[in-house]
Protein backbone atom coordinates (compact mmCIF):
# COMPACT_ATOMS: atom_id res chain seq x y z
CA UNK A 1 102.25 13.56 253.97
CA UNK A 2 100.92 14.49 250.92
CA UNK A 3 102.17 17.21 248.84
CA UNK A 4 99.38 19.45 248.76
CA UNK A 5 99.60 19.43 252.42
CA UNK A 6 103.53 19.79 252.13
CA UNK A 7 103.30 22.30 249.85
CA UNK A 8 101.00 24.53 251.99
CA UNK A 9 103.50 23.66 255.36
CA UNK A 10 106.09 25.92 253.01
CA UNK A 11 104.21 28.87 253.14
CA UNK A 12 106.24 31.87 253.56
CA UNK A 13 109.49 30.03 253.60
CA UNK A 14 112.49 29.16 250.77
CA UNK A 15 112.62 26.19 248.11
CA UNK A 16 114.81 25.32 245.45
CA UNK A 17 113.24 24.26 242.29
CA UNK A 18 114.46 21.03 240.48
CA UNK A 19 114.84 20.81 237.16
CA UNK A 20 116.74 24.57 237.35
CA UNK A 21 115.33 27.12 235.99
CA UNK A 22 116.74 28.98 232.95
CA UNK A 23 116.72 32.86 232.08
CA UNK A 24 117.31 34.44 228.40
CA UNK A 25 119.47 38.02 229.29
CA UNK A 26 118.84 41.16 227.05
CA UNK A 27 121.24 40.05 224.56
CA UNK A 28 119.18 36.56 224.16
CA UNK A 29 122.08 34.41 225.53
CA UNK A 30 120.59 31.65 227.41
CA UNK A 31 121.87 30.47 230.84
CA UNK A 32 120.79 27.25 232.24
CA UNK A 33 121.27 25.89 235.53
CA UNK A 34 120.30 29.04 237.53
CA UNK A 35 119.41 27.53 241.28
CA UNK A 36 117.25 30.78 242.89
CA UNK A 37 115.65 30.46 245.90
CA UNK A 38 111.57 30.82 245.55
CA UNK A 39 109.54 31.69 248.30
CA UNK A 40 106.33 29.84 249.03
CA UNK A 41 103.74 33.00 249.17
CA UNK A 42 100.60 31.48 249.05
CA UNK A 43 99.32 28.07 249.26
CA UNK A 44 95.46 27.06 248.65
CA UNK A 45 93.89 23.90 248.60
CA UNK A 46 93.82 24.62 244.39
CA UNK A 47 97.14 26.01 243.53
CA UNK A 48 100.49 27.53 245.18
CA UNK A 49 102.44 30.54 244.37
CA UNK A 50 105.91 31.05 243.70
CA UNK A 51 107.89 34.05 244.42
CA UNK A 52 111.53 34.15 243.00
CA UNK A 53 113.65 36.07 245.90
CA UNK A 54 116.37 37.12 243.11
CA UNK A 55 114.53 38.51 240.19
CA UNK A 56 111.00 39.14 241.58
CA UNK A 57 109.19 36.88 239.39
CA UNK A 58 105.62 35.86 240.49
CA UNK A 59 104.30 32.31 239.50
CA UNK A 60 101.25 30.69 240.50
CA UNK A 61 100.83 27.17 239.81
CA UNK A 62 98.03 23.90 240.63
CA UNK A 63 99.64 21.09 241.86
CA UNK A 64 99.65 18.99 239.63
CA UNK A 65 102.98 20.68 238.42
CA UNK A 66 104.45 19.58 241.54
CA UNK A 67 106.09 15.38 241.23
CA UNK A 68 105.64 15.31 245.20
CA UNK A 69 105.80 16.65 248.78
CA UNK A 70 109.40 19.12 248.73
CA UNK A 71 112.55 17.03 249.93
CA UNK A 72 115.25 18.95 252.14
CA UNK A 73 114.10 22.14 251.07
CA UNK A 74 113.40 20.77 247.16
CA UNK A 75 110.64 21.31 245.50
CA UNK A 76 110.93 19.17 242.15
CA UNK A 77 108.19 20.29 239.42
CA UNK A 78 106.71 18.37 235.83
CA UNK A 79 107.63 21.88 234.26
CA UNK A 80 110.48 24.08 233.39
CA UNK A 81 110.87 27.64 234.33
CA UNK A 82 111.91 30.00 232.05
CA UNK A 83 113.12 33.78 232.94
CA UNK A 84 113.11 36.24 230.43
CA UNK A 85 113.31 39.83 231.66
CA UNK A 86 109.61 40.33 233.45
CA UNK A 87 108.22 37.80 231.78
CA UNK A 88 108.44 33.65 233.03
CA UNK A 89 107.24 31.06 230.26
CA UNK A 90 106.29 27.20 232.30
CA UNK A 91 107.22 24.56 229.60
CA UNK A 92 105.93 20.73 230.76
CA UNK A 93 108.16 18.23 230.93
CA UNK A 94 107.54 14.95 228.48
CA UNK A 95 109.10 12.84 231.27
CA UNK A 96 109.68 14.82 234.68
CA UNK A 97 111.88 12.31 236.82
CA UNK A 98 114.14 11.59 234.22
CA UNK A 99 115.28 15.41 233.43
CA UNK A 100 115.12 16.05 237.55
């Protein structure tokens, strides 16, 4: 199956996100390694959307961020979330598999 089709199976259900995501607190400390759940909320045949079921956060992304179809509930991206109170910065990975 291919992952645009995976991806759009998902809708309205739970994946984790490989690489974790980070998230700078109030006091700028960052914390790597955070493993939220994200909700699938809305899956076209141009682009997905993320919902993260902890903080709220809303991202919507095409899919070419995505490496594949999910695995077990995985959904491994080319880019690296970023929380920092309402606001979520996508950094691209220079070599995605590798840092996954």
């Amino acid at each position: 199956m291919d992952k645009i089709h995976a991806i759009r199976e998902l809708t309205g259900r739970r994946v984790r996100l490989r690489p974790f995501q980070k998230s700078v607190s109030r006091t700028g400390r960052t914390v790597e390694g955070i493993d939220d759940e994200w909700i699938v909320t809305e899956a076209t045949d141009v682009f997905f959307k993320l919902e993260n079921a902890r903080t709220g956060h809303v991202v919507g992304l095409t899919y070419d961020h995505a490496e594949g179809p999910p695995k077990d509930g995985v959904l491994s991206l080319r880019t690296l979330f970023t929380l920092e109170g309402e606001h979520i910065t996508i950094e691209p990975l220079t070599n995605p598999s590798s840092e996954l």
